[in-house]
Protein backbone atom coordinates (compact mmCIF):
# COMPACT_ATOMS: atom_id res chain seq x y z
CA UNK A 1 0.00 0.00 0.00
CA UNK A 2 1.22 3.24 -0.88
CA UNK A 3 2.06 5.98 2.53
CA UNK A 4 -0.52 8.03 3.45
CA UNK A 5 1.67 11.53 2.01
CA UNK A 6 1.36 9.37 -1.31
CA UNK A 7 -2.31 8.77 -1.04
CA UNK A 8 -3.05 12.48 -0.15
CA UNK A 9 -0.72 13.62 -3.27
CA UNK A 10 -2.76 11.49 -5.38
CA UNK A 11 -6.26 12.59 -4.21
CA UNK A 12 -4.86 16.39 -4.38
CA UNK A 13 -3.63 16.04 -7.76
CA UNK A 14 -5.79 13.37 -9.92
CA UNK A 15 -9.39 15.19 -9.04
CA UNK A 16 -10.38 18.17 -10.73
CA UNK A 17 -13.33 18.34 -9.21
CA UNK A 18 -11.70 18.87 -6.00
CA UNK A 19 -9.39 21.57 -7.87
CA UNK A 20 -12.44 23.28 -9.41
CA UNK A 21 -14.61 23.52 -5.75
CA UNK A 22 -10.74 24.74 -3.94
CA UNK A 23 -10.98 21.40 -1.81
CA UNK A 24 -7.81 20.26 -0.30
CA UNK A 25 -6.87 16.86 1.60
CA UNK A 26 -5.03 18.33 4.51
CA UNK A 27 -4.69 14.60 6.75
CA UNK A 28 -5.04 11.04 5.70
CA UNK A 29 -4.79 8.15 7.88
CA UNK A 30 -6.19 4.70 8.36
CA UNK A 31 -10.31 5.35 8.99
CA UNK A 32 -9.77 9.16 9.13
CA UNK A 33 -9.60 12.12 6.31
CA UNK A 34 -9.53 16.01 7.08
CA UNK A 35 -10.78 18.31 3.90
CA UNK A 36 -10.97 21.55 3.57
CA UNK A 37 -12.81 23.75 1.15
CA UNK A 38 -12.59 27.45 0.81
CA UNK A 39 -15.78 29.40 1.15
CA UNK A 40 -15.97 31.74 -1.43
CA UNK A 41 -19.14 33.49 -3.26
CA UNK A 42 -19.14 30.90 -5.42
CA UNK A 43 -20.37 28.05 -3.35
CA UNK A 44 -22.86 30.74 -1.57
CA UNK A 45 -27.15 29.95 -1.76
CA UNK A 46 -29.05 32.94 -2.11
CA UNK A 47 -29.01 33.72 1.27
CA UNK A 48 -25.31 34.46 1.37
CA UNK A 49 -24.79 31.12 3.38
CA UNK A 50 -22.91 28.06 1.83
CA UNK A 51 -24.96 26.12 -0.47
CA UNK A 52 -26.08 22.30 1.08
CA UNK A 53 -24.88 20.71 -2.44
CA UNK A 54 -21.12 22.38 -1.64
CA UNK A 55 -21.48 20.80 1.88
CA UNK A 56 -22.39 17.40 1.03
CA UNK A 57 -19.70 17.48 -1.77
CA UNK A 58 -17.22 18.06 1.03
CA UNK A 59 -18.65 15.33 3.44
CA UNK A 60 -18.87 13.14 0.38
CA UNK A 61 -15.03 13.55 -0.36
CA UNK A 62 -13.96 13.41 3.32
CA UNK A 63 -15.86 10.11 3.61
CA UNK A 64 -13.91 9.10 0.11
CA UNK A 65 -10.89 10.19 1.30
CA UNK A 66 -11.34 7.82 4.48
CA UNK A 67 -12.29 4.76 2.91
CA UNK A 68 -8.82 5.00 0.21
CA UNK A 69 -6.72 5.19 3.36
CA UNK A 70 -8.30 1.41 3.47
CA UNK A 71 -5.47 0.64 0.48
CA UNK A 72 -8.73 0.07 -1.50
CA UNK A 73 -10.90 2.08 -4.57
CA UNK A 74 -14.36 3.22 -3.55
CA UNK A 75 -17.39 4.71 -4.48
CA UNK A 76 -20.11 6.56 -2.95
CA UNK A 77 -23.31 3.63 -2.38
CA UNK A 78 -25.40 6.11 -0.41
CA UNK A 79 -25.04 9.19 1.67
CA UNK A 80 -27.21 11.41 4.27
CA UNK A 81 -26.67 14.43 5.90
CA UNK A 82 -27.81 17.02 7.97
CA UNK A 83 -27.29 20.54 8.40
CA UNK A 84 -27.08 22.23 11.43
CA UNK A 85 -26.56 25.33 11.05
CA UNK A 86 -25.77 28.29 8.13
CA UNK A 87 -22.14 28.10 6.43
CA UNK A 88 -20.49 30.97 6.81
CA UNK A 89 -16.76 31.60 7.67
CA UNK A 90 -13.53 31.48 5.65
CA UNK A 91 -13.49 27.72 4.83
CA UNK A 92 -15.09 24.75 5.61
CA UNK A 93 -13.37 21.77 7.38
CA UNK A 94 -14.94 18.51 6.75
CA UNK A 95 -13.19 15.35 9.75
CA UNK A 96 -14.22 11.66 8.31
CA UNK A 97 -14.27 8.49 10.87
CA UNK A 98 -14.40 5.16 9.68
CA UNK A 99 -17.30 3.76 11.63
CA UNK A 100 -17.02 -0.02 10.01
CA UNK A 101 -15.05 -1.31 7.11
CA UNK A 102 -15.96 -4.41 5.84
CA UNK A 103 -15.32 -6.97 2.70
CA UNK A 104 -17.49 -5.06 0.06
CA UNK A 105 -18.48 -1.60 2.31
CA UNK A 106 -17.71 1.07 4.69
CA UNK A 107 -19.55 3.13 7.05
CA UNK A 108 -18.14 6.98 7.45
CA UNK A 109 -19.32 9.48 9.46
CA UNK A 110 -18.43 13.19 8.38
CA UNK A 111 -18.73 16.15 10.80
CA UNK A 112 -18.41 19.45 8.87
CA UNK A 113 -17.44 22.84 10.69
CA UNK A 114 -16.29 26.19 9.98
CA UNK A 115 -12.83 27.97 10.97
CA UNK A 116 -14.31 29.20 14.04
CA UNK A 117 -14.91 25.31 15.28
CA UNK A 118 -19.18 25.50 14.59
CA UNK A 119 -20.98 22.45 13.67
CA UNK A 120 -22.51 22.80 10.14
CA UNK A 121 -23.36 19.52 9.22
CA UNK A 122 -22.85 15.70 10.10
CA UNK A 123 -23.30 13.28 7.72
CA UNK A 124 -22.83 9.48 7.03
CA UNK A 125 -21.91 8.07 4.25
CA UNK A 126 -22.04 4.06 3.01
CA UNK A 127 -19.11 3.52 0.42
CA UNK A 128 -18.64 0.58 -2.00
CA UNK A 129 -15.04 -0.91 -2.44
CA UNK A 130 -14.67 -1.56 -5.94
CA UNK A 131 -11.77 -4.19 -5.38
CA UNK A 132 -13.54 -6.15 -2.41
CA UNK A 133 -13.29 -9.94 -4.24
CA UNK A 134 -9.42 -9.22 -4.74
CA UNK A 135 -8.82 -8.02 -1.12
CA UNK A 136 -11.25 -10.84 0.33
CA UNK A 137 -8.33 -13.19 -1.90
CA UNK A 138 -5.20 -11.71 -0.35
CA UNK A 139 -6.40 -12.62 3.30
């Protein structure tokens, strides 16, 4: 498996959608991701507070981020979320925990908050490894 400062290089550099929406992997480790997105007026609704679709893109790449530091490829099965309270700040900071990871799935749970340390959102999030017969093999 390649180190975690290898995985968070490639998840940095091989997404443009995380490029496009100024997301950043900041931490990696086994069951745990740290993101960060930059709140700018292009991810605001039109209240002037982040939009819910930026937010759940963050939790939904914090949850991703997680489940690679498995060694495996996944995909997003399912994902809920809740939000708490109105985004506003300079940038968002999205913490994934690996709840379970099993043969074919894992369970995430995302807690988004500003730079000021409020709760915005929590979120959990069901993701599909795409390699689970070939890891099942290698046991």
């Amino acid at each position: 498996m390649a180190s975690m400062e290898d995985l968070k290089k490639r998840l940095n550099s091989s997404s443009q959608f995380l490029q496009s929406n100024d997301m950043h992997v900041v931490e990696v480790k086994e069951g745990y991701a740290k993101v960060e997105m930059i709140i700018d007026e292009q991810i605001l609704n039109v209240h002037g507070f982040v939009h819910g679709g930026a937010l759940y893109s963050l939790a939904d790449t914090a949850a991703g981020a997680a489940s690679f530091a498995t060694g495996r490829d996944s995909v997003t099965l399912s994902g809920t979320i809740n939000y708490i309270k109105p985004g506003k700040g300079g940038k968002l900071i999205g913490i994934a925990q690996e709840i379970s990871a099993r043969r074919t799935t894992g369970v995430y749970e995302v807690f988004i908050f500003n730079d000021q340390e409020i709760l915005l959102s929590r979120a959990t999030f069901t993701m599909f490894f795409l390699d689970g017969e070939r890891y099942r093999k290698q046991k």
